[in-house]
Structures are given as C-alpha cells and as structure tokens.
PDB file of N, CA and C in Angstrom:
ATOM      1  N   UNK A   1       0.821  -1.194   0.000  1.00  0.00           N
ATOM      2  CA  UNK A   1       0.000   0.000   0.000  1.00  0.00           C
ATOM      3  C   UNK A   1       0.863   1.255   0.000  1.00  0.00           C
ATOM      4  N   UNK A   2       1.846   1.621   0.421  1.00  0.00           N
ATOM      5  CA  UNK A   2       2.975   2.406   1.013  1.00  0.00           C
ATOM      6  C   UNK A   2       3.366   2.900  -0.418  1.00  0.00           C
ATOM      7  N   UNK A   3       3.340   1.853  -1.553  1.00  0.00           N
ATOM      8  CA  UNK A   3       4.539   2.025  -2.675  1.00  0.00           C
ATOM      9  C   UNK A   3       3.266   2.611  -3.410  1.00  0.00           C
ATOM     10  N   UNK A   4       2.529   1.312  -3.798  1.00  0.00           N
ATOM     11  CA  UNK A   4       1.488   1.822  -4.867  1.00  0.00           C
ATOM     12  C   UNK A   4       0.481   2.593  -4.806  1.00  0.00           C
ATOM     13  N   UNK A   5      -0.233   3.001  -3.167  1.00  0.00           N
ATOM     14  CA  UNK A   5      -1.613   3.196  -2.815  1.00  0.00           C
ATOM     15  C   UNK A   5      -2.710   2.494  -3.268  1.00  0.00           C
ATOM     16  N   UNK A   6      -2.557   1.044  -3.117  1.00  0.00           N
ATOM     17  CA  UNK A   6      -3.762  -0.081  -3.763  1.00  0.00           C
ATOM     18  C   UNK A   6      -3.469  -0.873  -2.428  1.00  0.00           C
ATOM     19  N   UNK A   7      -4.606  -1.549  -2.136  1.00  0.00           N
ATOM     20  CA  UNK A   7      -5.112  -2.431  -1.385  1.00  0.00           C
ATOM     21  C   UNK A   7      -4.909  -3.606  -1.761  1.00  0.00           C
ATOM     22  N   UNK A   8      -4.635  -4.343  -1.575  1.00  0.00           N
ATOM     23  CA  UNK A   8      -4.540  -5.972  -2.073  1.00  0.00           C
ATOM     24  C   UNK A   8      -4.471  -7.008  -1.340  1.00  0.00           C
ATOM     25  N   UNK A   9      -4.468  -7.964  -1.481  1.00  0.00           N
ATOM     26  CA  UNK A   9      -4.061  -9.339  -0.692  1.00  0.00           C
ATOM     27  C   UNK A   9      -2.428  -8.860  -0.139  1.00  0.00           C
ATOM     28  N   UNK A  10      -1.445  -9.011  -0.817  1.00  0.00           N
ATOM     29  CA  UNK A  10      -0.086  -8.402  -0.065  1.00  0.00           C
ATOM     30  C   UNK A  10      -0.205  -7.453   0.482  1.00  0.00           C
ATOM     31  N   UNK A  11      -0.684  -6.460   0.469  1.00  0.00           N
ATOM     32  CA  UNK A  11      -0.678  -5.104   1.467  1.00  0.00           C
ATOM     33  C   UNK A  11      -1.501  -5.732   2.981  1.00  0.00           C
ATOM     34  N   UNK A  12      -2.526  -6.514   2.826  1.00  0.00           N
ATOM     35  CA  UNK A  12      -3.240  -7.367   3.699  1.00  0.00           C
ATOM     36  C   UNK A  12      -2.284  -8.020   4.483  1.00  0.00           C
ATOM     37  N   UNK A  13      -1.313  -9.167   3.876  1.00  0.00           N
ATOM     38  CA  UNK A  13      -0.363  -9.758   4.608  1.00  0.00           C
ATOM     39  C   UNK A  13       0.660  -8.826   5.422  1.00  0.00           C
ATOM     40  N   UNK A  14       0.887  -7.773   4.366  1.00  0.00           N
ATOM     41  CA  UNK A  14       2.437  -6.815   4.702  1.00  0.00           C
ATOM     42  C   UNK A  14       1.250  -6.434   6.309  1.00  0.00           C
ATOM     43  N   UNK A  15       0.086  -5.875   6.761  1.00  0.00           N
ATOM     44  CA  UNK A  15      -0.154  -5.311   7.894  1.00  0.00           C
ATOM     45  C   UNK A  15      -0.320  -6.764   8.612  1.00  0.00           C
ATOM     46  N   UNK A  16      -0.895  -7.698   8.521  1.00  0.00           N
ATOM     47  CA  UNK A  16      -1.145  -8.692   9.549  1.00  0.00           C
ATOM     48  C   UNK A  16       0.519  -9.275  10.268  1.00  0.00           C
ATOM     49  N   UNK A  17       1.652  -9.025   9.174  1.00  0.00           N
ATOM     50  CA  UNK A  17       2.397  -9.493   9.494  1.00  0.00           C
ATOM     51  C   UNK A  17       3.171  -8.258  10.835  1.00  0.00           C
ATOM     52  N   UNK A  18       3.179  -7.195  10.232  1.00  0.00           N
ATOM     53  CA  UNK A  18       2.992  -6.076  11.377  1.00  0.00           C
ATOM     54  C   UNK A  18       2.630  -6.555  12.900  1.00  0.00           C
ATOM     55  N   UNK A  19       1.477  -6.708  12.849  1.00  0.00           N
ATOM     56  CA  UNK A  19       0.340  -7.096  13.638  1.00  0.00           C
ATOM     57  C   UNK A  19       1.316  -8.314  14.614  1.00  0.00           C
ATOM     58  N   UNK A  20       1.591  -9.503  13.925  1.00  0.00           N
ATOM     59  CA  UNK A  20       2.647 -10.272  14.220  1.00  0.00           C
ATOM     60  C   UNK A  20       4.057  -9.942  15.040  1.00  0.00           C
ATOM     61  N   UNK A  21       4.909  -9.192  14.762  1.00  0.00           N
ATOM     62  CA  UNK A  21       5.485  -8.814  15.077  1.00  0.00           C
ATOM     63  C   UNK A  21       5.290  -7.493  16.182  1.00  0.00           C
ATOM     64  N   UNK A  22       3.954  -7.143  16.397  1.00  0.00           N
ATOM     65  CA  UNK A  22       3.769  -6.387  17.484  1.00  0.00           C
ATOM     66  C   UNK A  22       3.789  -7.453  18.545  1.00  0.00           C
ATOM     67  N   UNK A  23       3.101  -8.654  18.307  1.00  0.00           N
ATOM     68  CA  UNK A  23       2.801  -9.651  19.678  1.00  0.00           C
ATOM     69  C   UNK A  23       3.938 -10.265  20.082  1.00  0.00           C
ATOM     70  N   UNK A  24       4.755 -10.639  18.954  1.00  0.00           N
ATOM     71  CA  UNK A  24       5.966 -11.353  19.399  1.00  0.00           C
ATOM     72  C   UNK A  24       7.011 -10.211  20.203  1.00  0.00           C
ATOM     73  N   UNK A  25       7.078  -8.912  19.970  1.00  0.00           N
ATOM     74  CA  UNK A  25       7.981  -7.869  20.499  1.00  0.00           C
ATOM     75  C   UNK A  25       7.170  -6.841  21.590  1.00  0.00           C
ATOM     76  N   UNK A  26       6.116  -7.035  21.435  1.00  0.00           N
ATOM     77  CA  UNK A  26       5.958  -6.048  22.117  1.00  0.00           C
ATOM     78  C   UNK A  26       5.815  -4.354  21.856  1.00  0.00           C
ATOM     79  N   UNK A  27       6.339  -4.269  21.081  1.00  0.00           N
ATOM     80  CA  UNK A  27       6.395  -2.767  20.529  1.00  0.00           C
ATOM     81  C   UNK A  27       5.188  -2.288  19.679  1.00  0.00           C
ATOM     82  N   UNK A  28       5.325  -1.322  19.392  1.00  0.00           N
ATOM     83  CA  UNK A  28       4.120  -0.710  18.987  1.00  0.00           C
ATOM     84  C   UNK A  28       4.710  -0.872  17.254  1.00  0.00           C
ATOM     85  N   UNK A  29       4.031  -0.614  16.378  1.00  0.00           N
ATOM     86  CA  UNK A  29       4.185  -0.453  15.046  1.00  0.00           C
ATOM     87  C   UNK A  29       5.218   0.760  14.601  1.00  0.00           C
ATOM     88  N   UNK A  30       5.354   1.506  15.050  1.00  0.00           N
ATOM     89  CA  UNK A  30       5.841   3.299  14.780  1.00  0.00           C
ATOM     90  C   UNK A  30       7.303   2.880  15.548  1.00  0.00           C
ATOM     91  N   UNK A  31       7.177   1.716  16.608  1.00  0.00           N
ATOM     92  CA  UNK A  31       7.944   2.372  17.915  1.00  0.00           C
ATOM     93  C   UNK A  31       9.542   1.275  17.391  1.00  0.00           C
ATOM     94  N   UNK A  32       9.918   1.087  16.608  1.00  0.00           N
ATOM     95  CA  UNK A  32      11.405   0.194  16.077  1.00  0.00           C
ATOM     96  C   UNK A  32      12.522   1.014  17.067  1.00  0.00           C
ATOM     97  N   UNK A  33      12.539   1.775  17.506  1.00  0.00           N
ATOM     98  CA  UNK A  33      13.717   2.502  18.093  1.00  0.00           C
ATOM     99  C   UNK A  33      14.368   3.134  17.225  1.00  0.00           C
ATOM    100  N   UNK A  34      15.229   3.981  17.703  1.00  0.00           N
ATOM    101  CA  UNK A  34      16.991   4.849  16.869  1.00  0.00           C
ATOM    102  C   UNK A  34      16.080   4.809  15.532  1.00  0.00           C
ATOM    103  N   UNK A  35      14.962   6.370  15.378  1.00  0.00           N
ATOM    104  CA  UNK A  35      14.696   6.481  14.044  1.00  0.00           C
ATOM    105  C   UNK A  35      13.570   5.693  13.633  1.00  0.00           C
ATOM    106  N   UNK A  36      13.524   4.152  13.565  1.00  0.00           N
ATOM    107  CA  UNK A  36      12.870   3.365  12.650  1.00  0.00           C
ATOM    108  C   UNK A  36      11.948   2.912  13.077  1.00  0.00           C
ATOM    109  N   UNK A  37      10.435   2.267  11.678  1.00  0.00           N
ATOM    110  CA  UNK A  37      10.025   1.836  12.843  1.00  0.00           C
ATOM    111  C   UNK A  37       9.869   0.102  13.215  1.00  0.00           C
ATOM    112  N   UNK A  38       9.250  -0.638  13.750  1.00  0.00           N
ATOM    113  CA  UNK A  38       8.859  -1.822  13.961  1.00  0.00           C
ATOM    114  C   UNK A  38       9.689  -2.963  12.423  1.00  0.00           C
ATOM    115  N   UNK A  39       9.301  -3.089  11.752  1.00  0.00           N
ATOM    116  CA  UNK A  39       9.327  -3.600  10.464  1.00  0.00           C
ATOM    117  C   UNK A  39      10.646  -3.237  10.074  1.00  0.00           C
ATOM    118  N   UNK A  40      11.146  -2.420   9.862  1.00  0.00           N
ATOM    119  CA  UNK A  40      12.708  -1.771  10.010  1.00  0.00           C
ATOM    120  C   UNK A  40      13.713  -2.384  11.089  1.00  0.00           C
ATOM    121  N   UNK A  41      13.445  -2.286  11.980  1.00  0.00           N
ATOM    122  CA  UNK A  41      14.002  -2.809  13.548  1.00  0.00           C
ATOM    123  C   UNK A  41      14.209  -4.310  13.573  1.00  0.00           C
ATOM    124  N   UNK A  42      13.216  -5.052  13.322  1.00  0.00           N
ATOM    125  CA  UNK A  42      12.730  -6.347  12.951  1.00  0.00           C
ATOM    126  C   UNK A  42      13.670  -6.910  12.101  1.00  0.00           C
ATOM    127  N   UNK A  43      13.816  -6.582  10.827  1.00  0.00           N
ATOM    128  CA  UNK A  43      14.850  -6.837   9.870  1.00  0.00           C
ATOM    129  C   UNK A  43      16.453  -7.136   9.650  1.00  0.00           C
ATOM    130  N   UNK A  44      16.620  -5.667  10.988  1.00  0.00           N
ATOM    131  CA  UNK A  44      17.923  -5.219  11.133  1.00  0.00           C
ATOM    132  C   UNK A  44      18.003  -6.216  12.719  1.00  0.00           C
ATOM    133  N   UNK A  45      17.250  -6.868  12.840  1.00  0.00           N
ATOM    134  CA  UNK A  45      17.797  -7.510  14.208  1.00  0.00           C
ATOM    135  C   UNK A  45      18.188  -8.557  13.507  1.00  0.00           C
ATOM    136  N   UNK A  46      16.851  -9.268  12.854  1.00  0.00           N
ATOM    137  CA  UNK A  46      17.093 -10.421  12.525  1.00  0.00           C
ATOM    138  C   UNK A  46      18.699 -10.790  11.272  1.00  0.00           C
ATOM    139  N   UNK A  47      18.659  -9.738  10.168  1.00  0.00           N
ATOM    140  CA  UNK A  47      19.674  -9.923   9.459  1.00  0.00           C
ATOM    141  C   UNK A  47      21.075  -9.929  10.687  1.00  0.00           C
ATOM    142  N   UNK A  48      21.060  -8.507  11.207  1.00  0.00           N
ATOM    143  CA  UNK A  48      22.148  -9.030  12.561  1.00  0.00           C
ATOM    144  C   UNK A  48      22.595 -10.553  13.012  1.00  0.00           C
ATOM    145  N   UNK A  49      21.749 -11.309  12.839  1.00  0.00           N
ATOM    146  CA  UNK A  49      21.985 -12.942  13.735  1.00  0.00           C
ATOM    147  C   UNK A  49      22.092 -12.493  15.609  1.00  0.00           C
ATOM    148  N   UNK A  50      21.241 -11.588  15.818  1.00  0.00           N
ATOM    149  CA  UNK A  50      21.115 -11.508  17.199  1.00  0.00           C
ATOM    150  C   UNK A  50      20.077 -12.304  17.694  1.00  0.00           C
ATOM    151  N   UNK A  51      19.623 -13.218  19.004  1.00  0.00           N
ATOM    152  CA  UNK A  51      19.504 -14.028  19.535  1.00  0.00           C
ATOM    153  C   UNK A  51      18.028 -13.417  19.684  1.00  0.00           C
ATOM    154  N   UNK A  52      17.322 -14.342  19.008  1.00  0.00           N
ATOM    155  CA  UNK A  52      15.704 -13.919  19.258  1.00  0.00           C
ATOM    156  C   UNK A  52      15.342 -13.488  20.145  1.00  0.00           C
ATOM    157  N   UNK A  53      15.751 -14.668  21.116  1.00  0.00           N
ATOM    158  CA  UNK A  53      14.984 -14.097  22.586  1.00  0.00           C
ATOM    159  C   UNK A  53      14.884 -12.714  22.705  1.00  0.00           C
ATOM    160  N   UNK A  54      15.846 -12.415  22.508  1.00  0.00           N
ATOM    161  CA  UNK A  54      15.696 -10.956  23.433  1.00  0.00           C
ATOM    162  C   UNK A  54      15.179  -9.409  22.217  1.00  0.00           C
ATOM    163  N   UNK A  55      14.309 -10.059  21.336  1.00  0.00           N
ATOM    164  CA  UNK A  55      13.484  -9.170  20.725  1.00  0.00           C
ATOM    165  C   UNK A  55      12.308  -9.438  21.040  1.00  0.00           C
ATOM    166  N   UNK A  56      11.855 -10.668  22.034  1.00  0.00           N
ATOM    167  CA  UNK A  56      10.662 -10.851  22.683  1.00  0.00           C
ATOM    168  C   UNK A  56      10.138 -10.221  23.554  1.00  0.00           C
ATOM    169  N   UNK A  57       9.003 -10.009  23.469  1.00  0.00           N
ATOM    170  CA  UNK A  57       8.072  -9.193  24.907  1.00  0.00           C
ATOM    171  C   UNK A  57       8.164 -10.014  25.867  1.00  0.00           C
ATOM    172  N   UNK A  58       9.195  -9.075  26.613  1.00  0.00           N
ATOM    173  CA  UNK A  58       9.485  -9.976  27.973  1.00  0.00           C
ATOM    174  C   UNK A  58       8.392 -10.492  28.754  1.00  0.00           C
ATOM    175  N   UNK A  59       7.371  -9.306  29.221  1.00  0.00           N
ATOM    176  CA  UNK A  59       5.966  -9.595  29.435  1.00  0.00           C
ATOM    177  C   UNK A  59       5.417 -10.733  29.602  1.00  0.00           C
ATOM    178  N   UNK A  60       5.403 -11.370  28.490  1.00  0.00           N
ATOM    179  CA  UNK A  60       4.783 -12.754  28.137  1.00  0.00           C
ATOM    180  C   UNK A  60       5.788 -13.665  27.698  1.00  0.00           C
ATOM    181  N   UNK A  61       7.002 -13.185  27.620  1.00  0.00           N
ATOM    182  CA  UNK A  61       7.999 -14.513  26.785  1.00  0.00           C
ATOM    183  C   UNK A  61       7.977 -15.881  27.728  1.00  0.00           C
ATOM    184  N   UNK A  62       7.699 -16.778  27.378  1.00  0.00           N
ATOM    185  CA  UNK A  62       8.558 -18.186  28.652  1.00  0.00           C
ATOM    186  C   UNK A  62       9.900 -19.169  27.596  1.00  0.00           C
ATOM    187  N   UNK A  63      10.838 -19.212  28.351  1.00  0.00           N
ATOM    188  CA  UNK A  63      11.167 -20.764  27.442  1.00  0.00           C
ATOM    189  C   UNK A  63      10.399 -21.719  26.447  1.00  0.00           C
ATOM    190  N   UNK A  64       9.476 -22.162  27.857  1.00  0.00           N
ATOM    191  CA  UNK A  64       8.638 -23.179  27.203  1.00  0.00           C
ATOM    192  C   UNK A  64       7.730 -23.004  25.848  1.00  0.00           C
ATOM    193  N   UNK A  65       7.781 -21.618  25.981  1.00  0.00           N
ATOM    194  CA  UNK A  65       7.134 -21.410  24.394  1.00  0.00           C
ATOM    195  C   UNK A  65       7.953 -20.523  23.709  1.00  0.00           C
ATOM    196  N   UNK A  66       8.659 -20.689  23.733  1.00  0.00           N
ATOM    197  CA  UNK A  66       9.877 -19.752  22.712  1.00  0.00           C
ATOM    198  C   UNK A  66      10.092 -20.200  21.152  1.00  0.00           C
ATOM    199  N   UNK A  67       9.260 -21.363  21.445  1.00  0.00           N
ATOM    200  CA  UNK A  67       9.676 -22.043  19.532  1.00  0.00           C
ATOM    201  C   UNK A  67       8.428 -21.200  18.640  1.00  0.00           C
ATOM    202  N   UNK A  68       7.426 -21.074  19.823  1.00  0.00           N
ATOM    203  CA  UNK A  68       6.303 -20.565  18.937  1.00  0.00           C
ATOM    204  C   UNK A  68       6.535 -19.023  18.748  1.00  0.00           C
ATOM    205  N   UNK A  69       6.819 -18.646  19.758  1.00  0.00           N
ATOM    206  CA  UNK A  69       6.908 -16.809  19.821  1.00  0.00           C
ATOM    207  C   UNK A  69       8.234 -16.938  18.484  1.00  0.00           C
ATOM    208  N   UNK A  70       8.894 -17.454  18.593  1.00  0.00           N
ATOM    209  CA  UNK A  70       9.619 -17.049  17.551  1.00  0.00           C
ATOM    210  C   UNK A  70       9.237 -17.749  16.102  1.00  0.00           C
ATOM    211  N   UNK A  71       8.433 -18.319  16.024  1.00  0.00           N
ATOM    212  CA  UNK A  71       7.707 -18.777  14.773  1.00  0.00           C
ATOM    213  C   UNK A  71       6.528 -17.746  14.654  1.00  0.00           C
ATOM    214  N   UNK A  72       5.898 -16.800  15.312  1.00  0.00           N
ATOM    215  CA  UNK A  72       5.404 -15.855  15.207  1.00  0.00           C
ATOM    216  C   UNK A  72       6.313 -14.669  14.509  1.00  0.00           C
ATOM    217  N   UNK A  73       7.487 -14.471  15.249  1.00  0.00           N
ATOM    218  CA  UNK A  73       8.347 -13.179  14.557  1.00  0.00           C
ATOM    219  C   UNK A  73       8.736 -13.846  13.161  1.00  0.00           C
ATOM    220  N   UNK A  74       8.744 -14.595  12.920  1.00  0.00           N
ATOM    221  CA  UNK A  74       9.678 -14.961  12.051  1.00  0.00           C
ATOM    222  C   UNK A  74       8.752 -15.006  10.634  1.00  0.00           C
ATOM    223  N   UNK A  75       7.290 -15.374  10.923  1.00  0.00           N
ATOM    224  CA  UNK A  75       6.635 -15.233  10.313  1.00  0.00           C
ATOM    225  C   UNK A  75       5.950 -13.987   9.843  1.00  0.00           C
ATOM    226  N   UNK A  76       5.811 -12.847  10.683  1.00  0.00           N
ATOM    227  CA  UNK A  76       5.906 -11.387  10.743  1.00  0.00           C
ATOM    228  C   UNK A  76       6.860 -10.912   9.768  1.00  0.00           C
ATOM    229  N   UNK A  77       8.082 -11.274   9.960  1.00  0.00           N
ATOM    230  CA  UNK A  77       9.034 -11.032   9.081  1.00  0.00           C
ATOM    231  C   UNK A  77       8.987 -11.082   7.165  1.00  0.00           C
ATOM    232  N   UNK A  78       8.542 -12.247   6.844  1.00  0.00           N
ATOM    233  CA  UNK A  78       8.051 -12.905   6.213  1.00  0.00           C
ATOM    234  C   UNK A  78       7.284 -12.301   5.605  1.00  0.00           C
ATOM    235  N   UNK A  79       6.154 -11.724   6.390  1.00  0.00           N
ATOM    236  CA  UNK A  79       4.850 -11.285   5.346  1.00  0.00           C
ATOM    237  C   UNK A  79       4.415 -10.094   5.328  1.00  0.00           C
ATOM    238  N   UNK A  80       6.087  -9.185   6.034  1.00  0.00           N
ATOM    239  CA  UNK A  80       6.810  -8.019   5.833  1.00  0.00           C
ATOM    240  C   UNK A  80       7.604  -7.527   4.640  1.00  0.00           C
ATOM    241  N   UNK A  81       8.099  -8.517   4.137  1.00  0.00           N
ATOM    242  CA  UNK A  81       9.160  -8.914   2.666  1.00  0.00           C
ATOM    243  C   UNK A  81       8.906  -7.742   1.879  1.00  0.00           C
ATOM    244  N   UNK A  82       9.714  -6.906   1.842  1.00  0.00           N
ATOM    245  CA  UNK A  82       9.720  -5.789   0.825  1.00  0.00           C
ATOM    246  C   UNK A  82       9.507  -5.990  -0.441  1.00  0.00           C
ATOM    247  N   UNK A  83       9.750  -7.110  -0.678  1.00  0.00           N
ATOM    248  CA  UNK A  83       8.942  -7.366  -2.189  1.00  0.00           C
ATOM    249  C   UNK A  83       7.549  -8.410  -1.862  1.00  0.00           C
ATOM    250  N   UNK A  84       6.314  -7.858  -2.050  1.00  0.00           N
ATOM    251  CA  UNK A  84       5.305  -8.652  -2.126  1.00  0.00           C
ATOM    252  C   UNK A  84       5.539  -9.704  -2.916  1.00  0.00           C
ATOM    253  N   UNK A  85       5.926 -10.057  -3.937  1.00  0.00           N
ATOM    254  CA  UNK A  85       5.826 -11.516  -4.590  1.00  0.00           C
ATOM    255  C   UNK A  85       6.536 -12.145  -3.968  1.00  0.00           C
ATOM    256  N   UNK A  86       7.098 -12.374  -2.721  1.00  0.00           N
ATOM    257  CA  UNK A  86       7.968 -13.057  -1.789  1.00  0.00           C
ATOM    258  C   UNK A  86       6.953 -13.527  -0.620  1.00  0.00           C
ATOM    259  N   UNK A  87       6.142 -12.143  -0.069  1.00  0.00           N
ATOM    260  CA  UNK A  87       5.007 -12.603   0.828  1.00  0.00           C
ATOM    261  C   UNK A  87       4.295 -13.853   0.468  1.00  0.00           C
ATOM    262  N   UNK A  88       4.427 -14.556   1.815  1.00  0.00           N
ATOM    263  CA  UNK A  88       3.214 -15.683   1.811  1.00  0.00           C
ATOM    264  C   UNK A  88       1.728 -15.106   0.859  1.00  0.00           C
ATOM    265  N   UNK A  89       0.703 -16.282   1.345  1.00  0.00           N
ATOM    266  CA  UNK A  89      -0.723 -15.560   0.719  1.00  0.00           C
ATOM    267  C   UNK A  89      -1.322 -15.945   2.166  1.00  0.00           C
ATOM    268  N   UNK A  90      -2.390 -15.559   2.853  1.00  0.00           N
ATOM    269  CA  UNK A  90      -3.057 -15.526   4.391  1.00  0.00           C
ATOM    270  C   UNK A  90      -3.243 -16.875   4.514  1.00  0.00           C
ATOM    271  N   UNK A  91      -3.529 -17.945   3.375  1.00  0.00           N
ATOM    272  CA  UNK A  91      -3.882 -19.361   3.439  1.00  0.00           C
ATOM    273  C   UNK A  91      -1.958 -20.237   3.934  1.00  0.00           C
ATOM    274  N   UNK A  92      -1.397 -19.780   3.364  1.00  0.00           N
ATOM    275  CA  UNK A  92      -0.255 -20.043   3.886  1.00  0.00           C
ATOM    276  C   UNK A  92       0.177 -19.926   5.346  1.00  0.00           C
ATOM    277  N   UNK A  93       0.096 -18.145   5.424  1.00  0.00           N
ATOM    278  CA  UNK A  93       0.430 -17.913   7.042  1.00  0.00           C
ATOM    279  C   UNK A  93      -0.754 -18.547   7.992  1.00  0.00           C
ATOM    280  N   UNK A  94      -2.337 -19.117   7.542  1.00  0.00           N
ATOM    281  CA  UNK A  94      -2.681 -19.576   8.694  1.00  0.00           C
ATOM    282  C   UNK A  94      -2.006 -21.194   8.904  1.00  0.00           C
ATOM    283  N   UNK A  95      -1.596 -21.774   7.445  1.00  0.00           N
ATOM    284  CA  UNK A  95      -0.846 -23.193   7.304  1.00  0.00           C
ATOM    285  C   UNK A  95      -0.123 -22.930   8.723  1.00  0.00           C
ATOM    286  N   UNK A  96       1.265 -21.854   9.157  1.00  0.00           N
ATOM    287  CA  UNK A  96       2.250 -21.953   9.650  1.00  0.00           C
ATOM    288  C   UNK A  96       1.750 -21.949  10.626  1.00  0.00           C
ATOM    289  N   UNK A  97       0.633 -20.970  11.385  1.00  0.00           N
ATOM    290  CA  UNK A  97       0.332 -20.867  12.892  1.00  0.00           C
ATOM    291  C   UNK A  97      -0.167 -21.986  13.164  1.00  0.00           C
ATOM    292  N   UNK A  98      -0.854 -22.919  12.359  1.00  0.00           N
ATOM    293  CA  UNK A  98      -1.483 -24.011  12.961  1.00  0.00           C
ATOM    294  C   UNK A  98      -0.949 -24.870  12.980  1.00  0.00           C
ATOM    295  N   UNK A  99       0.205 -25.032  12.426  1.00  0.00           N
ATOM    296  CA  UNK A  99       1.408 -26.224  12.071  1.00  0.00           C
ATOM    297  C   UNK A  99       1.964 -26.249  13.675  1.00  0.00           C
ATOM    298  N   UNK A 100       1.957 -24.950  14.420  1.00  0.00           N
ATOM    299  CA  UNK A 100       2.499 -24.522  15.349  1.00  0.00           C
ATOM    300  C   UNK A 100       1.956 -23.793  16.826  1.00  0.00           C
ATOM    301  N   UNK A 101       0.615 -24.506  16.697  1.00  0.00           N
ATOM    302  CA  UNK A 101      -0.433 -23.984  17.370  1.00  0.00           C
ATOM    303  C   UNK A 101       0.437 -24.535  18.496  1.00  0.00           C
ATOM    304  N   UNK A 102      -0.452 -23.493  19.933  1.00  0.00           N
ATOM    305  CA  UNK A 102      -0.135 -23.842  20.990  1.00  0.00           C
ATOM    306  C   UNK A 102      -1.168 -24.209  21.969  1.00  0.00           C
ATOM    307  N   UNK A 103      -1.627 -25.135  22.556  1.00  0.00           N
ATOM    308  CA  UNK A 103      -2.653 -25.325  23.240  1.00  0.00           C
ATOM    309  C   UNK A 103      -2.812 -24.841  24.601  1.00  0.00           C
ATOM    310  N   UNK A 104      -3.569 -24.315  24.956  1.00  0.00           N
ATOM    311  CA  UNK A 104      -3.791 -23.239  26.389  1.00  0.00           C
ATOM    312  C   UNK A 104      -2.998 -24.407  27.483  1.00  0.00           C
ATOM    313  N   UNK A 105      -3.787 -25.628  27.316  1.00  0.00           N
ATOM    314  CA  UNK A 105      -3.511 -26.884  28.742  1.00  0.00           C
ATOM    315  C   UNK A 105      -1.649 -26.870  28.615  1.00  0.00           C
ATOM    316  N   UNK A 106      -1.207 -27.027  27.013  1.00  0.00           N
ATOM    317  CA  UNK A 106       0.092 -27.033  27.247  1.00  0.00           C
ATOM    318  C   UNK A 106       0.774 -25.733  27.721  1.00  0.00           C
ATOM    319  N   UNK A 107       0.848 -24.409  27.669  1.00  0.00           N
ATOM    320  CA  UNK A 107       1.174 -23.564  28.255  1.00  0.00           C
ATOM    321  C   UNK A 107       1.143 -23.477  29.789  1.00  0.00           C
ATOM    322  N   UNK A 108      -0.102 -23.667  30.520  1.00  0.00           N
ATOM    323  CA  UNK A 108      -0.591 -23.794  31.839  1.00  0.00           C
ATOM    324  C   UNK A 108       1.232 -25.025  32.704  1.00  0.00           C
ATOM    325  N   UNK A 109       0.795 -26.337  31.585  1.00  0.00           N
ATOM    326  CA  UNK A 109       2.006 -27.258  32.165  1.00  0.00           C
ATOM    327  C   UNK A 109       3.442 -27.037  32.044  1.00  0.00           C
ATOM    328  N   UNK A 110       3.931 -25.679  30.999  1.00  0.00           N
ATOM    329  CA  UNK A 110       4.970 -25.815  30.540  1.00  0.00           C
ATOM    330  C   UNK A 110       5.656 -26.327  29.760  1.00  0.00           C
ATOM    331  N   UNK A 111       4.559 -27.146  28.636  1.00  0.00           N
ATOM    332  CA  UNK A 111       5.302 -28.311  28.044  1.00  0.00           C
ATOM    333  C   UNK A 111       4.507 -27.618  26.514  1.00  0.00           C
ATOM    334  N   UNK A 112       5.164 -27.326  25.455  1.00  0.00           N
ATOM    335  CA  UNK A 112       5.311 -27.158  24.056  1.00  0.00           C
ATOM    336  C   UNK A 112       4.935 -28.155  23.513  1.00  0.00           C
ATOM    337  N   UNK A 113       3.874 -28.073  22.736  1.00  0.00           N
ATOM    338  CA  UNK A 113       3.378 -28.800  21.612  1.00  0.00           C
ATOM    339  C   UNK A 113       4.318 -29.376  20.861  1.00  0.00           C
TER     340      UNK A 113
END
C-alpha cells in the first residue's frame, strides 16, 4: 500500500504481518527505536543474527514457548518482505500458525506442543 496506494491481498499480509510482530515484540508499530520503525528494527535484528529471545516481549515470553513466539516473529518477518511476490498468501500464514499452534492446557504445564 505504502509504494502503490492499492489495497490488495499483499498489502493485507504486509499489515497482519505487522500485527505479528507487534505480539511477538511487544512494541508498537511506529515504535522500532533509533529512528525506525517496527518492520525496520525487525529486519535489522534479525539480518544481525542476534539471539531472538531478546526481541521478545518480555511480558509474556517463557522458554517453554519460545519455539512458537519465535515462529510468530519470524513469520511477521516474512509477510513483511519488501517485495510482495515473496510474501506468503493468508492461506499459507494460517498453514504456519497451525502447524504450530499452541494449546492453552500445554502452556498452563509448561510443556510445548
């Protein structure tokens, strides 16, 4: 939407994936730090090879679910892709969350799907 001003299925993904990466970090959309925002920040962590964890919302992060929170960012990332023909399509990204669902009872025990 940003480039062309059209609405589409990718401009759809490019915000849900946003959306994504707000839950996994914590941050607000605008709020990337030094200048940038979210989606920018995101990029430059991950190309970095800096250690997921600690782009997680501490808030809510546990171990025990760290495979998923970071299959959340990672997927954020993803359907962020500066080139839309790279973005997933929404039938895809719900493929990944459910590949990777987490069940409430397993959270409660500590134990990852």
């Amino acid at each position: 939407y940003g480039y062309t001003m059209k609405v589409n299925e990718k401009s759809d993904v490019y915000s849900f994936g946003v959306v994504l990466l707000e839950l996994a970090t914590g941050r607000e959309a605008r709020n990337g730090g030094e200048e940038m925002n979210l989606v920018d920040w995101a990029w430059r962590y991950f190309r970095e090879e800096k250690p997921l964890a600690e782009t997680m919302d501490q808030r809510v992060y546990n171990p025990c679910v760290s495979e998923q929170m970071f299959v959340v960012f990672k997927l954020g990332l993803l359907c962020t892709s500066n080139l839309p023909a790279v973005r997933p399509d929404m039938n895809q990204v719900v493929d990944v969350l459910l590949r990777h669902e987490l069940h409430h009872d397993d959270a409660v025990l500590g134990e990852p799907k």
